[in-house]
PDB file of N, CA and C in Angstrom:
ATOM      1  N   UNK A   1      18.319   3.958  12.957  1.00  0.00           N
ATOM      2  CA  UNK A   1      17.657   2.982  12.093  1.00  0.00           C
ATOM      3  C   UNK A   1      17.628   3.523  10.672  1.00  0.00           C
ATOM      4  N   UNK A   2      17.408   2.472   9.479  1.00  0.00           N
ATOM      5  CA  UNK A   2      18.029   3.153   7.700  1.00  0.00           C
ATOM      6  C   UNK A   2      16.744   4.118   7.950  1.00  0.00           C
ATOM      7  N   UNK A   3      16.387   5.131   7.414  1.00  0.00           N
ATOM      8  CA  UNK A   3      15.449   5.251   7.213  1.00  0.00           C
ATOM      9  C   UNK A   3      14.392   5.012   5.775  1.00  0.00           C
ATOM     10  N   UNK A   4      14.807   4.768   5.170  1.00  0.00           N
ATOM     11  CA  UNK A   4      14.275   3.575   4.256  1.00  0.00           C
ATOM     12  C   UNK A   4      13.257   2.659   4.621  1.00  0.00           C
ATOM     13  N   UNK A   5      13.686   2.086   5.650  1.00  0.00           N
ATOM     14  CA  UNK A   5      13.023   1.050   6.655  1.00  0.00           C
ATOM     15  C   UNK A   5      11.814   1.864   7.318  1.00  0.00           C
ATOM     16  N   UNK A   6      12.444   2.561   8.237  1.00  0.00           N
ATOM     17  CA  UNK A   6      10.913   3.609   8.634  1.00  0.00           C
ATOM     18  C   UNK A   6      10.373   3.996   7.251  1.00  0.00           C
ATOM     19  N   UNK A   7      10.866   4.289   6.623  1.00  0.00           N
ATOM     20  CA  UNK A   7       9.637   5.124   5.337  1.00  0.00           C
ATOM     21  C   UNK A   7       8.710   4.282   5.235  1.00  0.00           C
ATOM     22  N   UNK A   8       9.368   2.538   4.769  1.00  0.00           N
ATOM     23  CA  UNK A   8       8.517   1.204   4.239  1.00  0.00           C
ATOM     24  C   UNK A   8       7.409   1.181   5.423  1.00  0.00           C
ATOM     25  N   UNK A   9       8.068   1.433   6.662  1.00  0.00           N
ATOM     26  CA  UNK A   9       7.232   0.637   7.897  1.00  0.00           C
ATOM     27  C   UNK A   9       5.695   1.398   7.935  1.00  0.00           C
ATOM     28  N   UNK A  10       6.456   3.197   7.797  1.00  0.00           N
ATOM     29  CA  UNK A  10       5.300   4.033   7.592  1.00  0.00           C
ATOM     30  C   UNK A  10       4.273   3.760   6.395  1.00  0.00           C
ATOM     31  N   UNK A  11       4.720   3.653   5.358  1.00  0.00           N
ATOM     32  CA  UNK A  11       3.637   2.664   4.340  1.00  0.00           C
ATOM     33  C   UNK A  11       2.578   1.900   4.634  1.00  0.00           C
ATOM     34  N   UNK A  12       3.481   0.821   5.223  1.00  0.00           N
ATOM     35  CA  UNK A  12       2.502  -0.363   5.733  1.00  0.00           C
ATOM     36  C   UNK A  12       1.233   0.034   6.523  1.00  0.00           C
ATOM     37  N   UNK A  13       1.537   1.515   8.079  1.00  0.00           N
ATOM     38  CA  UNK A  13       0.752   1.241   8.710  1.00  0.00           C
ATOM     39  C   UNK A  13      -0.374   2.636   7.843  1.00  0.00           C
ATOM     40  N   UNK A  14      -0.317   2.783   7.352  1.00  0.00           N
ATOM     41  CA  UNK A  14      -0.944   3.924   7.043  1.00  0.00           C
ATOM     42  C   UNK A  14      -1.786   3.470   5.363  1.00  0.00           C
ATOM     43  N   UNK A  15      -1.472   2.343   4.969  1.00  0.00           N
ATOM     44  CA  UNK A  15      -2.007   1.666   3.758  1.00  0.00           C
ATOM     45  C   UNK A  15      -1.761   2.464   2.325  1.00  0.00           C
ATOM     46  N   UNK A  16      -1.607   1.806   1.631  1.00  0.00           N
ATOM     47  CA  UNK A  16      -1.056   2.267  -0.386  1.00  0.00           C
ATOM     48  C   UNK A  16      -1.669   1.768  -1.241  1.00  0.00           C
ATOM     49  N   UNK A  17      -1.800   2.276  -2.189  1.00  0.00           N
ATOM     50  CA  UNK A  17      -2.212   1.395  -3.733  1.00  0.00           C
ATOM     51  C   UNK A  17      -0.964   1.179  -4.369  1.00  0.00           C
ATOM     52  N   UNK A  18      -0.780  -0.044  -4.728  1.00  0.00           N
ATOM     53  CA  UNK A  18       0.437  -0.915  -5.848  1.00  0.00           C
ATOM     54  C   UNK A  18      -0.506  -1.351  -6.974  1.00  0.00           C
ATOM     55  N   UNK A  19       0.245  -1.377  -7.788  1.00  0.00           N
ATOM     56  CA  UNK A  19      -0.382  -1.947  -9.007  1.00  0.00           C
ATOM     57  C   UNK A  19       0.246  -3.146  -9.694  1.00  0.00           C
ATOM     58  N   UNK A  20      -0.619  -3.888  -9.544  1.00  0.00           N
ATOM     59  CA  UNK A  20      -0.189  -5.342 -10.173  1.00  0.00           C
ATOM     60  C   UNK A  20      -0.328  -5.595 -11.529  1.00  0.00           C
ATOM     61  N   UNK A  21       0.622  -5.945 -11.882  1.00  0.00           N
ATOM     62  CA  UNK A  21       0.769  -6.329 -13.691  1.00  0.00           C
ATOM     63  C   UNK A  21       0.745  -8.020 -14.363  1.00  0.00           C
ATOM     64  N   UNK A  22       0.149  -8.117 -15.220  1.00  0.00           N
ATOM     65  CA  UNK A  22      -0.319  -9.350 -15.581  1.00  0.00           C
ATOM     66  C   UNK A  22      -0.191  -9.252 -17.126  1.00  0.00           C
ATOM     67  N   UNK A  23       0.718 -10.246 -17.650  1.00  0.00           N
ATOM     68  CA  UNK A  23       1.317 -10.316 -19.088  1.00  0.00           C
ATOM     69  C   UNK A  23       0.986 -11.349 -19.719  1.00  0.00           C
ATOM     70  N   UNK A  24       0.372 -11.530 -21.064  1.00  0.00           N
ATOM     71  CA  UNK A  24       0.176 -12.779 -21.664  1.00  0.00           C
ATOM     72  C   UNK A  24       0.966 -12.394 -23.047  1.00  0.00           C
ATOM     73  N   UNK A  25       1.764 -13.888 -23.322  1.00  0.00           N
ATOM     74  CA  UNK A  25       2.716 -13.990 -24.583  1.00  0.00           C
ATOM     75  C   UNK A  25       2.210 -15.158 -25.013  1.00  0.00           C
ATOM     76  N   UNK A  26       2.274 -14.917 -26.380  1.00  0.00           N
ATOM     77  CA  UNK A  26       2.197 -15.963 -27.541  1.00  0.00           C
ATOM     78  C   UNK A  26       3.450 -16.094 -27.973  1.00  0.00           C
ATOM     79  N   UNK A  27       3.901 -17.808 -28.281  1.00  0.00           N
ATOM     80  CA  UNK A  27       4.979 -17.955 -29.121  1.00  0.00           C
ATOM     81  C   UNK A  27       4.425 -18.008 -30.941  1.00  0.00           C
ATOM     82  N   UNK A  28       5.522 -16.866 -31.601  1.00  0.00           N
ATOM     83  CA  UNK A  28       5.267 -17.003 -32.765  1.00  0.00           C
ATOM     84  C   UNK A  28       5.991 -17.780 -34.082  1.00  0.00           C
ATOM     85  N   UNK A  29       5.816 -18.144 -35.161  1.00  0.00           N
ATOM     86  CA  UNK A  29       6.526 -19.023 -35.792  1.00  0.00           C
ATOM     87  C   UNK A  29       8.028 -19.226 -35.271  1.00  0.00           C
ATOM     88  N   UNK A  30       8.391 -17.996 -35.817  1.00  0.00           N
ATOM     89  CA  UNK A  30       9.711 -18.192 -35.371  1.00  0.00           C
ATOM     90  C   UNK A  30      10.431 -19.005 -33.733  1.00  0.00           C
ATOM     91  N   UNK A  31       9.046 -18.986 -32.514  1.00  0.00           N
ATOM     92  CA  UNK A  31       9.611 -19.611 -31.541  1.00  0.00           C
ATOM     93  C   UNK A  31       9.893 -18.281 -30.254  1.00  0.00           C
ATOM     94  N   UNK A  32       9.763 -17.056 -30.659  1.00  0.00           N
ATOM     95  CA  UNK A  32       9.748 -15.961 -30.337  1.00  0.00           C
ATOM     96  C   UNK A  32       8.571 -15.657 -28.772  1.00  0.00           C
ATOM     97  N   UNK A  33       8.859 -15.553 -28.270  1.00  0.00           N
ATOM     98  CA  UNK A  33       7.682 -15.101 -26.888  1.00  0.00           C
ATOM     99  C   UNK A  33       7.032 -13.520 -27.722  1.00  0.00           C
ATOM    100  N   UNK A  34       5.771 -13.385 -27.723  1.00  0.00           N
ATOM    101  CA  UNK A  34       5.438 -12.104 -28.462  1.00  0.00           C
ATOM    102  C   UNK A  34       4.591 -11.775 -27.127  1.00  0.00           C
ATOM    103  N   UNK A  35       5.001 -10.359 -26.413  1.00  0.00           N
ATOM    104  CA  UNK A  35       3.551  -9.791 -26.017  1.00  0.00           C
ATOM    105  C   UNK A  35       2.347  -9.567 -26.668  1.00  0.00           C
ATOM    106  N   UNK A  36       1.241  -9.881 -26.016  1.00  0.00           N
ATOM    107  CA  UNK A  36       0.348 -10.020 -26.415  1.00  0.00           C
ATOM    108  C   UNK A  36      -0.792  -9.237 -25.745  1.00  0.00           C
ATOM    109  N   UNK A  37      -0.765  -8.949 -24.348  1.00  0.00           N
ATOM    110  CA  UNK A  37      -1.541  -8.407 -23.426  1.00  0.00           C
ATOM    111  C   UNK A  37      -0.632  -8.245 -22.539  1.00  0.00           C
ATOM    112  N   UNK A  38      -1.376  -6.817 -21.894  1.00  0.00           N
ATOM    113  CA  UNK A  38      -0.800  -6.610 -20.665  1.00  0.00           C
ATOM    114  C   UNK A  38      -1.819  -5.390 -20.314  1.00  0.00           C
ATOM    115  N   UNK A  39      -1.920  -5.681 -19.007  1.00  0.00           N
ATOM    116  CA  UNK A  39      -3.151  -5.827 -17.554  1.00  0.00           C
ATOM    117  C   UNK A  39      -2.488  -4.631 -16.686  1.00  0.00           C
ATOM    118  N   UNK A  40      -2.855  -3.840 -16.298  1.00  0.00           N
ATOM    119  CA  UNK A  40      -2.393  -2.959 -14.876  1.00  0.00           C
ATOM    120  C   UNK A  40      -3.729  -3.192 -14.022  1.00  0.00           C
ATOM    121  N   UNK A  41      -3.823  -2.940 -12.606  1.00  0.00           N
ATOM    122  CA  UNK A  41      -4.553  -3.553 -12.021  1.00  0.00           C
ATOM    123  C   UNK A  41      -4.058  -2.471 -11.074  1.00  0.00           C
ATOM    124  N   UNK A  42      -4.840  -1.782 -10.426  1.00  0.00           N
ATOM    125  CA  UNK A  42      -4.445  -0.878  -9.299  1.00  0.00           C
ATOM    126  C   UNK A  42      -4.976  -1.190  -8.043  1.00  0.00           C
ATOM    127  N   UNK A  43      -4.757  -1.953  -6.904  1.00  0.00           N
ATOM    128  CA  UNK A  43      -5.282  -2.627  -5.842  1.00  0.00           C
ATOM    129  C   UNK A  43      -4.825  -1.775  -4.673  1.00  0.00           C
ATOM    130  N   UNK A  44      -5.601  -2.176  -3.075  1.00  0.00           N
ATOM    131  CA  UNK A  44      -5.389  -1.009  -2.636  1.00  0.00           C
ATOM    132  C   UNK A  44      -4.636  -2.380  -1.191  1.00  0.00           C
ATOM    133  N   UNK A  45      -3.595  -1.761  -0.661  1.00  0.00           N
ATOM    134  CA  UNK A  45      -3.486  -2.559   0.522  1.00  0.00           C
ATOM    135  C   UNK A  45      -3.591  -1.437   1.915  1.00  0.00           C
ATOM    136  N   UNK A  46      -4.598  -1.999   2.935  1.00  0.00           N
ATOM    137  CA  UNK A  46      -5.374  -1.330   3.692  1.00  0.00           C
ATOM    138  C   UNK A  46      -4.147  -1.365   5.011  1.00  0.00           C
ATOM    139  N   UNK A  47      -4.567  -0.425   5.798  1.00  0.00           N
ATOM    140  CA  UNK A  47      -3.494  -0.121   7.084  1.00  0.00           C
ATOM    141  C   UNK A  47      -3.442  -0.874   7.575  1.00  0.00           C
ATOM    142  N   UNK A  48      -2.092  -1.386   8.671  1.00  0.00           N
ATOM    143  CA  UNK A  48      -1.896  -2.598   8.979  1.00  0.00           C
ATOM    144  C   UNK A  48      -1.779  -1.911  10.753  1.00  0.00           C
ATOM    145  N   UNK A  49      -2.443  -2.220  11.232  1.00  0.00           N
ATOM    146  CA  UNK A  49      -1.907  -1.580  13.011  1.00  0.00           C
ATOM    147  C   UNK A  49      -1.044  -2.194  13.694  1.00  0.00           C
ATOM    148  N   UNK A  50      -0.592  -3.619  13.390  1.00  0.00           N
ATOM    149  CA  UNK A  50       1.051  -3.905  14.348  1.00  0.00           C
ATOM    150  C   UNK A  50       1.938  -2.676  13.778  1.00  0.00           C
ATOM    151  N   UNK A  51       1.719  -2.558  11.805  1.00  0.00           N
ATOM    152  CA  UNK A  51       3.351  -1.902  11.934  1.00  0.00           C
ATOM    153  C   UNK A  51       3.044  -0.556  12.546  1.00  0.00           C
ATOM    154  N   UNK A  52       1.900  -0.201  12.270  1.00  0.00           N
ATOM    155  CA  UNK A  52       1.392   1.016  12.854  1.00  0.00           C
ATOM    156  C   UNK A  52       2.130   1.260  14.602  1.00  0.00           C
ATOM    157  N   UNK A  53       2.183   0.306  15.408  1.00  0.00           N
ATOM    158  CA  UNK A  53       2.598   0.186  16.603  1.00  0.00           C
ATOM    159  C   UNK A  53       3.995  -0.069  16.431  1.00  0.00           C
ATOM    160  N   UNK A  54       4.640  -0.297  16.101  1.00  0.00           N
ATOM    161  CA  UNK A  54       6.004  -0.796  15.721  1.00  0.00           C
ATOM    162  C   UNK A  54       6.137   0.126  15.253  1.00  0.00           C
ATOM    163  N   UNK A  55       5.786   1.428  14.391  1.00  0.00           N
ATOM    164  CA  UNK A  55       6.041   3.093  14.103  1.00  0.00           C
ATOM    165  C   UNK A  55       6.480   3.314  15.033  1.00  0.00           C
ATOM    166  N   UNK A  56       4.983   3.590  15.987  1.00  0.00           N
ATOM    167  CA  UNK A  56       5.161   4.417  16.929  1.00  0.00           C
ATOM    168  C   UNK A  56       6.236   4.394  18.109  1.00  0.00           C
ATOM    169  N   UNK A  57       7.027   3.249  18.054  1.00  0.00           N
ATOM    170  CA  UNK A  57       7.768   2.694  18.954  1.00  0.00           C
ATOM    171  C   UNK A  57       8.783   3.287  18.547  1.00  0.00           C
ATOM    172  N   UNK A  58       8.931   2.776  17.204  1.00  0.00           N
ATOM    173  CA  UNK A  58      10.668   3.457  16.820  1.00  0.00           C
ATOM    174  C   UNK A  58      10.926   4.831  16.629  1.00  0.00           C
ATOM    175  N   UNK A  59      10.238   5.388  16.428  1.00  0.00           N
ATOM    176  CA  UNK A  59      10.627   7.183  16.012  1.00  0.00           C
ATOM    177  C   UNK A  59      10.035   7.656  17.179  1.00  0.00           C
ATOM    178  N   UNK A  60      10.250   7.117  18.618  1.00  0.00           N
ATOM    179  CA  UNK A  60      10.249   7.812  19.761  1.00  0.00           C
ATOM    180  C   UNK A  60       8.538   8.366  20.421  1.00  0.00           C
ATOM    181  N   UNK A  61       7.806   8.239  19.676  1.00  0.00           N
ATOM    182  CA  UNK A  61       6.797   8.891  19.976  1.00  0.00           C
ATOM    183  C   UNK A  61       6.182   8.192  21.498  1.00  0.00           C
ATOM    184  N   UNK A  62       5.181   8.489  21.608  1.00  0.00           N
ATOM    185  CA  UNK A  62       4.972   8.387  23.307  1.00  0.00           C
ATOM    186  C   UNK A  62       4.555   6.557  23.301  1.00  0.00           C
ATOM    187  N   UNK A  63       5.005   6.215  23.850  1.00  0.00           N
ATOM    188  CA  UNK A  63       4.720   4.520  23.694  1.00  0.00           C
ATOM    189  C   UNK A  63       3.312   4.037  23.828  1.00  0.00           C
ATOM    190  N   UNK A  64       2.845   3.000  23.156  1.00  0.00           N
ATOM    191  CA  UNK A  64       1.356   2.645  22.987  1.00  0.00           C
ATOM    192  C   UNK A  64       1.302   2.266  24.351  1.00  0.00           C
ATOM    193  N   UNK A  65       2.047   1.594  25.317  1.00  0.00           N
ATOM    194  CA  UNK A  65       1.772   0.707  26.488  1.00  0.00           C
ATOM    195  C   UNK A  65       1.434   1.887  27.374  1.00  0.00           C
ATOM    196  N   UNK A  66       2.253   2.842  27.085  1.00  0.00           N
ATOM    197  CA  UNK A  66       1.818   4.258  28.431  1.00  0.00           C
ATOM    198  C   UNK A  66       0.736   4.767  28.285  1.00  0.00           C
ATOM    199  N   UNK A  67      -0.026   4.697  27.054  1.00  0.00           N
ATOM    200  CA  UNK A  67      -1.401   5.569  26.640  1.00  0.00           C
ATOM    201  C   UNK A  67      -2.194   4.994  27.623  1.00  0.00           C
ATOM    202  N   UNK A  68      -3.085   6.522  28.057  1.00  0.00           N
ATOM    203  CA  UNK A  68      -4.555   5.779  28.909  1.00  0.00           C
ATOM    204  C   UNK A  68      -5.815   5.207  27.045  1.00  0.00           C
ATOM    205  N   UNK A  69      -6.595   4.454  27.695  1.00  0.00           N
ATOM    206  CA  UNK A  69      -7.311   4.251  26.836  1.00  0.00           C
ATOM    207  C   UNK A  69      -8.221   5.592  26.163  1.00  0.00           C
ATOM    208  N   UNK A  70      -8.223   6.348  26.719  1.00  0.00           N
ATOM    209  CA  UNK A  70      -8.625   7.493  26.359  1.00  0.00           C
ATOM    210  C   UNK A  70      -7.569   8.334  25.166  1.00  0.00           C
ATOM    211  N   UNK A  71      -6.867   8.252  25.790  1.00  0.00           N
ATOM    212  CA  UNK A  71      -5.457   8.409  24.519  1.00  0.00           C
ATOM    213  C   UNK A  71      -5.408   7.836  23.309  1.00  0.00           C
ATOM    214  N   UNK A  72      -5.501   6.242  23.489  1.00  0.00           N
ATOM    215  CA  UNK A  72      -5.466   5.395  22.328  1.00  0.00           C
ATOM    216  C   UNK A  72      -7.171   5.751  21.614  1.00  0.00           C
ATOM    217  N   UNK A  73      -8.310   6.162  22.497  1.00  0.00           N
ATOM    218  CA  UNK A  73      -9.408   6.081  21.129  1.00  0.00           C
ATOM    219  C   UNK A  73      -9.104   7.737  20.574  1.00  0.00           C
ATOM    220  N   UNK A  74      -8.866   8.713  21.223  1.00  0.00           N
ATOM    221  CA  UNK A  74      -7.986  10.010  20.528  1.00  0.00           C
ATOM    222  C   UNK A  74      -7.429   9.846  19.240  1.00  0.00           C
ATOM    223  N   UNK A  75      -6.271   9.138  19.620  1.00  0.00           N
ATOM    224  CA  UNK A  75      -4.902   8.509  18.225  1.00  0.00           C
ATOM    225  C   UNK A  75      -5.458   7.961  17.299  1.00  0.00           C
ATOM    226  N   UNK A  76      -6.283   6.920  17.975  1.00  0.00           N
ATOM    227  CA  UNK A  76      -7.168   6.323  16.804  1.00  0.00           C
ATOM    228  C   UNK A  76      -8.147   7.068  16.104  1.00  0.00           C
ATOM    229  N   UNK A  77      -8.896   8.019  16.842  1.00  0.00           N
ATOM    230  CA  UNK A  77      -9.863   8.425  15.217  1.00  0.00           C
ATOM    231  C   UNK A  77      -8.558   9.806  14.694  1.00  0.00           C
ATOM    232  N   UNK A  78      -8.021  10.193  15.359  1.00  0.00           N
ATOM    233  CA  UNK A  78      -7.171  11.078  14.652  1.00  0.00           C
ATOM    234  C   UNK A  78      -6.228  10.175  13.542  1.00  0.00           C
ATOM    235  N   UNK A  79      -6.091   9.021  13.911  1.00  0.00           N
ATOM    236  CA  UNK A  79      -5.145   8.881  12.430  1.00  0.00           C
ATOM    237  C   UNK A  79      -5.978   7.642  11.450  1.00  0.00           C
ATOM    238  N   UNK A  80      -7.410   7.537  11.732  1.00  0.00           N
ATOM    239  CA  UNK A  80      -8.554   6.876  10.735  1.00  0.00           C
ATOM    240  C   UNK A  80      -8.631   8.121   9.988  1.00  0.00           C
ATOM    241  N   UNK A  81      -8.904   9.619  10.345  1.00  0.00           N
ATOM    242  CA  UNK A  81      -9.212  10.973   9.761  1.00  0.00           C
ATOM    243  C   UNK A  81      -8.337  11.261   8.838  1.00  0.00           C
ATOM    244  N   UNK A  82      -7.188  11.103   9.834  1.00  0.00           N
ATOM    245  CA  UNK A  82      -6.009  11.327   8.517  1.00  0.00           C
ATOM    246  C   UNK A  82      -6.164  10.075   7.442  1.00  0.00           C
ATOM    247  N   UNK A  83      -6.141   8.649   7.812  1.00  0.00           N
ATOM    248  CA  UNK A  83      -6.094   8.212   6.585  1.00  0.00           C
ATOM    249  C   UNK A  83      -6.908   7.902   5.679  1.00  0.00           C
ATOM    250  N   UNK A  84      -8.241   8.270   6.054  1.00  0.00           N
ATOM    251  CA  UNK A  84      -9.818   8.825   4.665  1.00  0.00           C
ATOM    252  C   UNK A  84      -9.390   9.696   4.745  1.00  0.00           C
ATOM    253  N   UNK A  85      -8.940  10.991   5.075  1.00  0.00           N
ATOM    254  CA  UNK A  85      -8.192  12.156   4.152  1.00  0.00           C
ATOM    255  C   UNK A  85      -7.403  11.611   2.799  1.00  0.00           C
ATOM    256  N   UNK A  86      -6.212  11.115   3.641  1.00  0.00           N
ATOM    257  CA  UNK A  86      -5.320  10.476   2.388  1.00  0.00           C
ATOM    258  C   UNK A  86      -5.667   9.440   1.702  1.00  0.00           C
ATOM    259  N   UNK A  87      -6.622   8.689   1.467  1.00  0.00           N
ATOM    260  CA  UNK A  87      -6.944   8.029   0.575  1.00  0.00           C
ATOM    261  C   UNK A  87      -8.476   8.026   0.278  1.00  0.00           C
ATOM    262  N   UNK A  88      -8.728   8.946   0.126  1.00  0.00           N
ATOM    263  CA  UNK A  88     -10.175   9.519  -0.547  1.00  0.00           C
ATOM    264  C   UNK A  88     -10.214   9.604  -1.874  1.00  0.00           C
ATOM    265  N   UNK A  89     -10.728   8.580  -2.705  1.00  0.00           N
ATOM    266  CA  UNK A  89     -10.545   8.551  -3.798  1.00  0.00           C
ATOM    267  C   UNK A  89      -9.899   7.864  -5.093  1.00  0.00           C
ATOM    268  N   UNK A  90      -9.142   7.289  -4.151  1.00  0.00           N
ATOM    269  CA  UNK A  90      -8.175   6.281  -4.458  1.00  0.00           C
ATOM    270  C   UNK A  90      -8.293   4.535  -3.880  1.00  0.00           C
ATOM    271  N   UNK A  91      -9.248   4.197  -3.896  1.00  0.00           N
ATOM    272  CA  UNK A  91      -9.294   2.758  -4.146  1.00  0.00           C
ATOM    273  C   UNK A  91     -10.019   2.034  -5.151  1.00  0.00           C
ATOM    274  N   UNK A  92      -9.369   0.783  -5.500  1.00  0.00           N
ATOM    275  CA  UNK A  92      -9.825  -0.030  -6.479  1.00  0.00           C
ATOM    276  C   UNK A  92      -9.879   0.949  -8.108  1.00  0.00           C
ATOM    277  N   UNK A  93      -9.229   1.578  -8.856  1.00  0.00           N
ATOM    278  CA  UNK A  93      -9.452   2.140 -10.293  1.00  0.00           C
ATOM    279  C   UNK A  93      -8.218   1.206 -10.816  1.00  0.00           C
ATOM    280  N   UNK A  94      -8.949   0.710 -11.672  1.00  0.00           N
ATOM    281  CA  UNK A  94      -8.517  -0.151 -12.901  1.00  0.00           C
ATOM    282  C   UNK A  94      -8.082  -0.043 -13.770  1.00  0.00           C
ATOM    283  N   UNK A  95      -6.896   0.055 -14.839  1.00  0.00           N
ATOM    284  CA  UNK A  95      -6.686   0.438 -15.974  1.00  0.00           C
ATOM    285  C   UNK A  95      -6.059  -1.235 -16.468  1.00  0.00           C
ATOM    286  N   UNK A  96      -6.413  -1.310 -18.329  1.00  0.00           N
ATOM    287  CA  UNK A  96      -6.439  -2.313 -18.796  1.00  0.00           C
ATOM    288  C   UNK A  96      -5.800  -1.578 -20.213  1.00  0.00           C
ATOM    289  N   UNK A  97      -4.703  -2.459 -20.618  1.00  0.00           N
ATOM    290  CA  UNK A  97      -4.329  -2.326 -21.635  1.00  0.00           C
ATOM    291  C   UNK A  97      -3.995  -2.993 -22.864  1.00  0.00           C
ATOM    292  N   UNK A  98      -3.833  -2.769 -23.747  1.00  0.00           N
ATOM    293  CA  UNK A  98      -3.575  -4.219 -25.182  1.00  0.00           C
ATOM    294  C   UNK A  98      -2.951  -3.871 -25.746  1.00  0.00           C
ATOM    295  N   UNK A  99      -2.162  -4.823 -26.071  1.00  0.00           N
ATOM    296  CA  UNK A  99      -1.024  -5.108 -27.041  1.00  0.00           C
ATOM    297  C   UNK A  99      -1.513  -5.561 -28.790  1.00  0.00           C
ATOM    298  N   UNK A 100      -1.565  -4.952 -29.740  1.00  0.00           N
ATOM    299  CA  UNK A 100      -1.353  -5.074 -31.261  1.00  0.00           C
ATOM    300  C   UNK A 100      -0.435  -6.092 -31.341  1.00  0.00           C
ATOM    301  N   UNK A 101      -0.368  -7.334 -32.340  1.00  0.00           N
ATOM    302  CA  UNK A 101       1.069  -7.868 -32.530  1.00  0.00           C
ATOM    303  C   UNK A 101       0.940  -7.724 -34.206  1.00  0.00           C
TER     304      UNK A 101
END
């Protein structure tokens, strides 16, 4: 499989911050689009557990259907731990910026 694809999939289940951008233009005499503002916005998208299961499927690891339930609440706080490890600190910060014309 690309691994590209696993990298993305691993993303998804394990959750990221993207930052969304938001632009406002004025047209000026001339007819010209002028920036005018522009917005960064740092948002957080939270773990997703299908792809999380759909991971675990493809890179071989022990299949979710074979786990005893005892297994699955294991996996589960072991990889909630890991991911407030990895994202401690990092949700919702805002940065805002302006444009001079």
């Amino acid at each position: 499989m690309d691994e590209e694809l696993v990298k993305a999939l691993l993303k998804k289940a394990t959750g990221y911050n993207y930052d969304e951008i938001t632009e406002e233009y004025v047209v000026d005499e001339s007819g010209q689009a002028v920036l005018t503002k522009k917005k960064v916005t740092t948002k957080y998208y939270p773990p997703d557990s299908g792809a999380l299961k759909t991971y675990l499927e493809l890179v071989g690891e022990s299949a979710v259907e074979d786990m005893t339930d005892e297994e699955l609440q294991k996996e589960k706080a072991r990889l909630l731990k890991q991911l407030a490890d990895m994202n401690k600190g990092k949700r919702g910060t805002k940065k805002s910026e302006s444009v001079q014309t």
